[in-house]
N, C-alpha and C. Protein backbone atom coordinates (compact mmCIF):
# COMPACT_ATOMS: atom_id res chain seq x y z
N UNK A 1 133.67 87.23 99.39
CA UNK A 1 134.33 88.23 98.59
C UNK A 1 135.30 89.00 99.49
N UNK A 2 136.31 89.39 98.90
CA UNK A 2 137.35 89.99 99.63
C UNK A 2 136.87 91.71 99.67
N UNK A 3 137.86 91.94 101.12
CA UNK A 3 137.72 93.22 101.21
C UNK A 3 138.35 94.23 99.98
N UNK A 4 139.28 93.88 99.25
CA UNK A 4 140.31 94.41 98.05
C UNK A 4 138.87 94.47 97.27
N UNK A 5 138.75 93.19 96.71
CA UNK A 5 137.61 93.26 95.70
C UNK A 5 136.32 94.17 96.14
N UNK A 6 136.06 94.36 97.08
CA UNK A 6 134.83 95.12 97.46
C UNK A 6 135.17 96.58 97.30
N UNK A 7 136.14 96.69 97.45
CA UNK A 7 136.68 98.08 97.43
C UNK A 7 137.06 98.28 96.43
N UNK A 8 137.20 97.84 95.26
CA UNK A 8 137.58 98.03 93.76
C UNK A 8 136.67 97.92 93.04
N UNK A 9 135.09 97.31 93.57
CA UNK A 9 133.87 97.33 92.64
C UNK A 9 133.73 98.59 93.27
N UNK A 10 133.32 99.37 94.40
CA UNK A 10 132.98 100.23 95.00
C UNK A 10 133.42 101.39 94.36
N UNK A 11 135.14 101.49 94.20
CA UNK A 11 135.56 102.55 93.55
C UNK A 11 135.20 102.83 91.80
N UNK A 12 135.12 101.51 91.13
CA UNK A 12 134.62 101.12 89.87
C UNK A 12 133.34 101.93 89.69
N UNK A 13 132.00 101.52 90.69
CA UNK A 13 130.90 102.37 90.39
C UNK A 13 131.07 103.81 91.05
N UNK A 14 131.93 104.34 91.47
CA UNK A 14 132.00 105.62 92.15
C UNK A 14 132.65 106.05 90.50
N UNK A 15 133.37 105.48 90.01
CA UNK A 15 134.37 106.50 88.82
C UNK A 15 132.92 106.20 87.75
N UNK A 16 132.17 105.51 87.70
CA UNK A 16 130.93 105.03 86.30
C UNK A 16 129.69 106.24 86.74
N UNK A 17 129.50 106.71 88.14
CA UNK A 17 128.62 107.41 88.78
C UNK A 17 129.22 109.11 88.58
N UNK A 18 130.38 109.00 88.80
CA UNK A 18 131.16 110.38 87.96
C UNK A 18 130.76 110.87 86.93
N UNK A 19 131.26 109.47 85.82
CA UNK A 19 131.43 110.06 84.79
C UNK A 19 130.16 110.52 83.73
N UNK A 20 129.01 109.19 84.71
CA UNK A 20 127.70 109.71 83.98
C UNK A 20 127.49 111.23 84.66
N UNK A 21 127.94 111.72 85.56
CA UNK A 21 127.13 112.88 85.92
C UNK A 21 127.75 113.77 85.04
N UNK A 22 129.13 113.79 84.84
CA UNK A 22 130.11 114.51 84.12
C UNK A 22 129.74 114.71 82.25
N UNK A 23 128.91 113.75 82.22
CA UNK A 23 128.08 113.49 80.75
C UNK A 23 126.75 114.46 80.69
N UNK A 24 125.98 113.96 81.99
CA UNK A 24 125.06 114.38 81.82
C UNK A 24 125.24 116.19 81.73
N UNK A 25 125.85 116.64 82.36
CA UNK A 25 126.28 117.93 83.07
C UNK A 25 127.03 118.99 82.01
N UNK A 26 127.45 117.97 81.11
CA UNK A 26 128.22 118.47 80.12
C UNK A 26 127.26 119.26 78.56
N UNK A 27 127.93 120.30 78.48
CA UNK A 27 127.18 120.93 76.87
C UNK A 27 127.40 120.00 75.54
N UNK A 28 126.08 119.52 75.20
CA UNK A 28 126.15 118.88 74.15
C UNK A 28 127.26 118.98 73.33
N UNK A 29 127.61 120.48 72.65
CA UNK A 29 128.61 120.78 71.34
C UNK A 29 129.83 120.23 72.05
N UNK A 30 129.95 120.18 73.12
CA UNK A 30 131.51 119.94 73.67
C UNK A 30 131.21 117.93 73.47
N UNK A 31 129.97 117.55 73.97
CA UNK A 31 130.10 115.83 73.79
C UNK A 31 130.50 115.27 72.25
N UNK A 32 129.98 116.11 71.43
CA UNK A 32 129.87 116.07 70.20
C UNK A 32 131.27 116.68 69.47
N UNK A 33 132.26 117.47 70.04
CA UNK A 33 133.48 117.73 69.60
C UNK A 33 134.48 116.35 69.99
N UNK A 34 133.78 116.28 71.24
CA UNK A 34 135.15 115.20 71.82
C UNK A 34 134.60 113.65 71.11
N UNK A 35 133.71 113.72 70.67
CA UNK A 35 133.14 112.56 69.82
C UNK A 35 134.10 112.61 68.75
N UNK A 36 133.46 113.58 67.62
CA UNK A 36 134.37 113.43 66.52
C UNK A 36 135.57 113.29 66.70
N UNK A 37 136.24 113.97 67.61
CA UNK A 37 137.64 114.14 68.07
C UNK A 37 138.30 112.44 68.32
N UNK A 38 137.44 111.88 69.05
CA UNK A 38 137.86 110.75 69.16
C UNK A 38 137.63 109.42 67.85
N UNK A 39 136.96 110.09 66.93
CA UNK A 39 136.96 109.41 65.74
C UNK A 39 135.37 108.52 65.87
N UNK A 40 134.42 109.37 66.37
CA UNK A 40 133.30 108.19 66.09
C UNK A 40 132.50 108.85 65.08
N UNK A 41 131.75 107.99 64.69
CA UNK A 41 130.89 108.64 63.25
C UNK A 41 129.58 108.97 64.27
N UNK A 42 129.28 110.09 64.54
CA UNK A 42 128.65 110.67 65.49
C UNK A 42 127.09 110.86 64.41
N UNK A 43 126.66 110.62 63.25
CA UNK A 43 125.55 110.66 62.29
C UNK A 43 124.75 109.13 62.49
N UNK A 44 126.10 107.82 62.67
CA UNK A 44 125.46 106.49 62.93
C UNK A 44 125.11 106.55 64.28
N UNK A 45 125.78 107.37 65.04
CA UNK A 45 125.32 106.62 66.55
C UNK A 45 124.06 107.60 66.87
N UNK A 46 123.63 108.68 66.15
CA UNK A 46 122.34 109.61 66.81
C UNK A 46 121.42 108.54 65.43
N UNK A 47 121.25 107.99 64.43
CA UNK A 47 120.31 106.86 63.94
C UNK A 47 120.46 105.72 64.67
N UNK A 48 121.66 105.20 65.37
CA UNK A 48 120.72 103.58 66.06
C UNK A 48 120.38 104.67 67.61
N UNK A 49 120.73 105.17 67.47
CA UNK A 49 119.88 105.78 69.24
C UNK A 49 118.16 106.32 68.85
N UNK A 50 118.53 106.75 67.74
CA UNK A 50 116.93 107.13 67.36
C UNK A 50 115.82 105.81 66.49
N UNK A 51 117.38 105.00 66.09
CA UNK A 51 116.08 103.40 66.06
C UNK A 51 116.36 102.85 67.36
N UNK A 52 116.90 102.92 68.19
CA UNK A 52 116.31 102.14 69.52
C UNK A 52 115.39 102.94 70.62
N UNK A 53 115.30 103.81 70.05
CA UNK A 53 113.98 104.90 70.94
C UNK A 53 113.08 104.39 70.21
N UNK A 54 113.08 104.33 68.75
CA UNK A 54 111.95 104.42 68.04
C UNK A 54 110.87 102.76 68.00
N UNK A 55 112.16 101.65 68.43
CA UNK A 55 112.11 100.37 68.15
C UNK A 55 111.54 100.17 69.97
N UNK A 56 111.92 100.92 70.68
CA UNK A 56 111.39 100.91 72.18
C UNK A 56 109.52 101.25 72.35
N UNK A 57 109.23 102.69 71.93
CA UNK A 57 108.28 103.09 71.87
C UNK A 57 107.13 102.36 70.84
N UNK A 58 108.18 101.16 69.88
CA UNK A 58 107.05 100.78 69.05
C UNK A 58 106.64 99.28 69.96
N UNK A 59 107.46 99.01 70.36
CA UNK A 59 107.28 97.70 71.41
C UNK A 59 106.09 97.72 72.46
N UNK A 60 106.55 98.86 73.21
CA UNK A 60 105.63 99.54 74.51
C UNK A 60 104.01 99.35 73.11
N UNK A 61 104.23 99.89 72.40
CA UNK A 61 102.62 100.68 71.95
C UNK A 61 102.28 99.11 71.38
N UNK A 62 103.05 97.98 70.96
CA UNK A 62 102.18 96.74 70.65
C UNK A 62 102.51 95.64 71.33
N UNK A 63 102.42 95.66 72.92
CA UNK A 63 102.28 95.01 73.74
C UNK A 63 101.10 94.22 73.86
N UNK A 64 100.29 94.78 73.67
CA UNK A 64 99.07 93.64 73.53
C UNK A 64 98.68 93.08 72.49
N UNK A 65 98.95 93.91 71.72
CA UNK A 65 99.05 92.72 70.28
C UNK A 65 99.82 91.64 70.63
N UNK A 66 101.29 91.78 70.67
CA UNK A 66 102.28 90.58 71.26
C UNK A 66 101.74 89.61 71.96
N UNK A 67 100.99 90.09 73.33
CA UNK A 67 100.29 89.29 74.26
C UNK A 67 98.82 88.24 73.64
N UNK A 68 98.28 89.19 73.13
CA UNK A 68 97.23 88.57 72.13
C UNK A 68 97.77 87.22 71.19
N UNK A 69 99.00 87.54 70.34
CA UNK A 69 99.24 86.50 69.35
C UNK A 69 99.97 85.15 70.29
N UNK A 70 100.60 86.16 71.40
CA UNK A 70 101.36 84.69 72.26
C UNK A 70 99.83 83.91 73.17
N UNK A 71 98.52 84.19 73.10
CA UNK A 71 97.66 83.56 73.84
C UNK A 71 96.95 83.14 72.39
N UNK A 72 97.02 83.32 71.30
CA UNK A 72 96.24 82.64 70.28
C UNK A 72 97.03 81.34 69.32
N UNK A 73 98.22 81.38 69.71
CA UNK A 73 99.51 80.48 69.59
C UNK A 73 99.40 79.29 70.37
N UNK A 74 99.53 79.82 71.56
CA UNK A 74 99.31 79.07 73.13
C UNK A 74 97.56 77.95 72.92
N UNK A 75 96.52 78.76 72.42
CA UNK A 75 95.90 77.93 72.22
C UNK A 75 95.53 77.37 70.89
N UNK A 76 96.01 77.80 69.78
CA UNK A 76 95.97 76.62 68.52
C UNK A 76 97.07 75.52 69.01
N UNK A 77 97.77 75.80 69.46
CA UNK A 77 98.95 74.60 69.72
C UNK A 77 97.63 73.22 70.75
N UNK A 78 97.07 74.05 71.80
CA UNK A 78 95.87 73.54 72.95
C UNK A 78 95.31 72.66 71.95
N UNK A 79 94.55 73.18 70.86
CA UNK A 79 93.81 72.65 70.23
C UNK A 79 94.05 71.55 69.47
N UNK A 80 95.67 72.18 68.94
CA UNK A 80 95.96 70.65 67.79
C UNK A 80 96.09 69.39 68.89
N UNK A 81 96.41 69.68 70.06
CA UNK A 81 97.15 68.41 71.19
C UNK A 81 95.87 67.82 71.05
N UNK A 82 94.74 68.17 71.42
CA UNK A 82 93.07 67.53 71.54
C UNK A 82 93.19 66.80 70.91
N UNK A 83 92.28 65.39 70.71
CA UNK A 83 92.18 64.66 70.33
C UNK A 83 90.70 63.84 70.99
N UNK A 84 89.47 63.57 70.21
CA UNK A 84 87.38 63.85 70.58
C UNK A 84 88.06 62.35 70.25
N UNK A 85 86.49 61.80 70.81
CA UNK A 85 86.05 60.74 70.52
C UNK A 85 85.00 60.59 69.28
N UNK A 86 85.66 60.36 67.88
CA UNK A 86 84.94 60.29 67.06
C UNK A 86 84.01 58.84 66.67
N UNK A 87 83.11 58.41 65.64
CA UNK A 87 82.74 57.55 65.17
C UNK A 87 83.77 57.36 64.33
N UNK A 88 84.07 55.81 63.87
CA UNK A 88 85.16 55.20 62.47
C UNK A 88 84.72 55.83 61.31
N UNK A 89 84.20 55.22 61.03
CA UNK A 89 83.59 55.53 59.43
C UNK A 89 82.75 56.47 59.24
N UNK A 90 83.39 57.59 58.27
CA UNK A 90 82.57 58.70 57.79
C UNK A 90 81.33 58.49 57.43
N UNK A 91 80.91 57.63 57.33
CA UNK A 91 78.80 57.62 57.20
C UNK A 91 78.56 57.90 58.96
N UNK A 92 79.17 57.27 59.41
CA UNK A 92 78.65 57.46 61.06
C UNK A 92 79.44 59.18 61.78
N UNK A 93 80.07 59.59 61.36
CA UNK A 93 80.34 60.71 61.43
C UNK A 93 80.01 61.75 60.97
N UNK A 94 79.20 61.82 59.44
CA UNK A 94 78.48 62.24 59.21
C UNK A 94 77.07 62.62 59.65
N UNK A 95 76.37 61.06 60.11
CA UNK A 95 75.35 61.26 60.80
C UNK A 95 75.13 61.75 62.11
N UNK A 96 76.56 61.70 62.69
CA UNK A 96 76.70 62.13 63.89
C UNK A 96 76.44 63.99 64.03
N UNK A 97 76.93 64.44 62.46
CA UNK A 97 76.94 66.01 62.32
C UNK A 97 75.33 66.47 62.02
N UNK A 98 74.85 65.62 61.27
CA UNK A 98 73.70 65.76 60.68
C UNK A 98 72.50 65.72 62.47
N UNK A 99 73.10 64.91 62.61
CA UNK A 99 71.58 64.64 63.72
C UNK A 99 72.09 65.38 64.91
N UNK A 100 73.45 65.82 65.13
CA UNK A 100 73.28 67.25 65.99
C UNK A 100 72.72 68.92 65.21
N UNK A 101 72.79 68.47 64.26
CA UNK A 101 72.19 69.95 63.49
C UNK A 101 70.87 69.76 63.61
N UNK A 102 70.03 68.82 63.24
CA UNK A 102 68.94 68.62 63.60
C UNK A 102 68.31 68.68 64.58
N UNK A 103 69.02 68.60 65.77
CA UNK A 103 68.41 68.34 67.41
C UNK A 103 68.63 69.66 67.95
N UNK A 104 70.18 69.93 67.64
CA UNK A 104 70.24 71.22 68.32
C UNK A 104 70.59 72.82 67.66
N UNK A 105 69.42 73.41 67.70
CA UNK A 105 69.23 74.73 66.74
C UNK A 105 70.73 75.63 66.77
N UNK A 106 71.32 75.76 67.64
CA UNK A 106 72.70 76.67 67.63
C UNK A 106 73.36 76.00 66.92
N UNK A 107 73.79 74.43 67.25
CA UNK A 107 74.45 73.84 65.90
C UNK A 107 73.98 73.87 64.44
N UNK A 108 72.78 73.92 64.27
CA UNK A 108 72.35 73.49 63.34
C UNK A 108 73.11 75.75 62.62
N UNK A 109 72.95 76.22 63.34
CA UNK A 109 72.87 78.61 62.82
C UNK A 109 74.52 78.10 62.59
N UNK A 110 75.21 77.54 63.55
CA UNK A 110 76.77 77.29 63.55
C UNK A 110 77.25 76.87 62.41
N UNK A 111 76.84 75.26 62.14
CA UNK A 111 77.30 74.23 61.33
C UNK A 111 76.63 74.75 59.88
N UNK A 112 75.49 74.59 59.88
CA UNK A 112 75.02 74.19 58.65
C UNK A 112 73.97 75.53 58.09
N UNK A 113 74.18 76.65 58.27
CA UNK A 113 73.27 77.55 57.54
C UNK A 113 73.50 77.97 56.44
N UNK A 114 74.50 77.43 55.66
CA UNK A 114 75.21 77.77 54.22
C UNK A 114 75.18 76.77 53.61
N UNK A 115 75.20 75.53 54.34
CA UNK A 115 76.05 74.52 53.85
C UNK A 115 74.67 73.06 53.83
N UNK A 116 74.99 72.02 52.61
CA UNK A 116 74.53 71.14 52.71
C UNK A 116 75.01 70.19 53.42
N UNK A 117 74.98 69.59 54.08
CA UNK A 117 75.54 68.73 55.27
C UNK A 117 76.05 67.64 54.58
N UNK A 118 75.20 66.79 53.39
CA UNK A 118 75.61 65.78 52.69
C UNK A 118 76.77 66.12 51.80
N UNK A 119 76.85 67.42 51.47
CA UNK A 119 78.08 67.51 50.76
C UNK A 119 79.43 67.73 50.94
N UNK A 120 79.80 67.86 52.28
CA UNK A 120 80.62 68.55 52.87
C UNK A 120 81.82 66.82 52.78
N UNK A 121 83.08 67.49 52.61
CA UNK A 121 84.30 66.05 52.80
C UNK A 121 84.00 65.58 54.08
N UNK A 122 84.53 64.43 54.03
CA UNK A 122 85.00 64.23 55.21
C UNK A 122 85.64 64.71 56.50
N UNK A 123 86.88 65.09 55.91
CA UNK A 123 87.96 66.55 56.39
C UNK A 123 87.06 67.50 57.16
N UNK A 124 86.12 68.03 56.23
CA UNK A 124 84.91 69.05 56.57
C UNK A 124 84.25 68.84 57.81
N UNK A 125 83.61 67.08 57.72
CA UNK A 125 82.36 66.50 58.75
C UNK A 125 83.40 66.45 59.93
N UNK A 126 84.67 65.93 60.04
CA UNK A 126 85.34 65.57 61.19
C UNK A 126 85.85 66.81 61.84
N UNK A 127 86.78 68.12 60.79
CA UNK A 127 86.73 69.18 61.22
C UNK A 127 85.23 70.08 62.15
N UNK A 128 84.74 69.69 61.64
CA UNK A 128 83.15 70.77 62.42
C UNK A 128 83.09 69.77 63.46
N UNK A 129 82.78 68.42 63.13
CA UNK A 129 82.38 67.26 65.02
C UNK A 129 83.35 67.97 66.28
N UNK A 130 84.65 68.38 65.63
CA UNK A 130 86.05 68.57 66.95
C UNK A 130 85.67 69.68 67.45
N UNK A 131 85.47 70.55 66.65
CA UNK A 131 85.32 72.02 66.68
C UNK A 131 83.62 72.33 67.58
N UNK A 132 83.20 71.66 67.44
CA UNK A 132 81.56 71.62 67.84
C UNK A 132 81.99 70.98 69.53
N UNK A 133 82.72 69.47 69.36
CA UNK A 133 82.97 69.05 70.93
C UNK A 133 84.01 70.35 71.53
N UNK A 134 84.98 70.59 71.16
CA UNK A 134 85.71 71.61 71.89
C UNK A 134 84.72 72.78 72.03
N UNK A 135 83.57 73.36 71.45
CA UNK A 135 82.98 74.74 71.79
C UNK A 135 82.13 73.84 72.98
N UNK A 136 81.65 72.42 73.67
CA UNK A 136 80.92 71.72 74.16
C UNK A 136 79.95 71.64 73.69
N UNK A 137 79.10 71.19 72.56
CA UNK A 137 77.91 71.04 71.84
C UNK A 137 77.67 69.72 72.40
N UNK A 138 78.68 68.66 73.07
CA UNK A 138 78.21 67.57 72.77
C UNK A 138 79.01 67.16 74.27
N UNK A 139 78.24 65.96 74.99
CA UNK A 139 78.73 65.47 76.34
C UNK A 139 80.29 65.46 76.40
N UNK A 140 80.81 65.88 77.07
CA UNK A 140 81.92 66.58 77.64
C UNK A 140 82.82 65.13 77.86
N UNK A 141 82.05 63.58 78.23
CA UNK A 141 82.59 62.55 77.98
C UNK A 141 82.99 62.45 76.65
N UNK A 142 82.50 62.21 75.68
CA UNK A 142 82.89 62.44 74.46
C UNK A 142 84.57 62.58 74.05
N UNK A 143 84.89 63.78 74.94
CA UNK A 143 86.30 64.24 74.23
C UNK A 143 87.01 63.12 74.67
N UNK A 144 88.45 63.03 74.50
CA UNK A 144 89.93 62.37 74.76
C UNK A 144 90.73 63.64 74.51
N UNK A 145 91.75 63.29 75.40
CA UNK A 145 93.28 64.32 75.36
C UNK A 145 94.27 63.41 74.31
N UNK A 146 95.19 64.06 74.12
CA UNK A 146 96.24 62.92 73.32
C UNK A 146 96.82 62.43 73.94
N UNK A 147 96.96 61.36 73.84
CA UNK A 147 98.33 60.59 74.65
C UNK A 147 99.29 59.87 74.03
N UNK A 148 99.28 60.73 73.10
CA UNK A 148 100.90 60.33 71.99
C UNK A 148 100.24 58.95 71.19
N UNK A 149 99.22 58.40 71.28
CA UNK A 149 99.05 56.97 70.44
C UNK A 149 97.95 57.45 69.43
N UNK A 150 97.69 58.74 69.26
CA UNK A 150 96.97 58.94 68.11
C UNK A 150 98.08 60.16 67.06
């Protein structure tokens, strides 16, 4: 960078460092004369200054909400990628739900304390098997990742 140019940003923030002080320093009624004076609608610019305070302070206060929905996003997306090692045919997937409810009591309070096991869709039996291997109910061999061929 040239010496010219260095010396013309230099003077640039020396006249921007002025003029904010010259703002700050200054009596409101006089910012507000030379406003109108200069033709600004001085009613719109104190509403978007008071929606971008207001749109600031509402941001700050739901930051963790934000953070929360971007980590519950982050993992339904986790979840749809999964892809368990199921049985083919819904009789064997079924039984597969049935005889972990039977064996193991947390599955059984989880899965089935409302529900008749024989009645449940398919959709239902295969939804609860994924959901049961992803909480680990069931050997950790079991699962598969996706690899784009399912």
């Amino acid at each position: 960078m040239s010496a010219d140019t260095n010396r013309s940003k230099m003077d640039l923030e020396t006249l921007f460092d002025n003029l904010a002080e010259a703002v700050e320093h200054a009596p409101p009624e006089d910012l507000l004369a030379e406003a109108k004076v200069a033709g600004q609608d001085t009613e719109r610019i104190a509403a978007d200054v008071k929606n971008t305070l207001l749109d600031a302070v509402r941001n700050f206060e739901q930051r963790k909400l934000h953070a929360a929905r971007h980590a519950y996003r982050k993992r339904s997306t986790e979840l749809r990628c999964k892809r368990f090692a199921l049985p083919d045919s819904a009789v064997e997937r079924r039984k597969m739900l049935i005889d972990a409810a039977a064996t193991n009591q947390r599955v059984a309070r989880v899965t089935a304390k409302f529900r008749d096991l024989r009645e449940l869709s398919d959709e239902d039996v295969r939804s609860a098997l994924e959901d049961l291997m992803d909480l680990g109910a069931f050997d950790q061999s079991a699962e598969l990742y996706d690899d784009g061929n399912k």
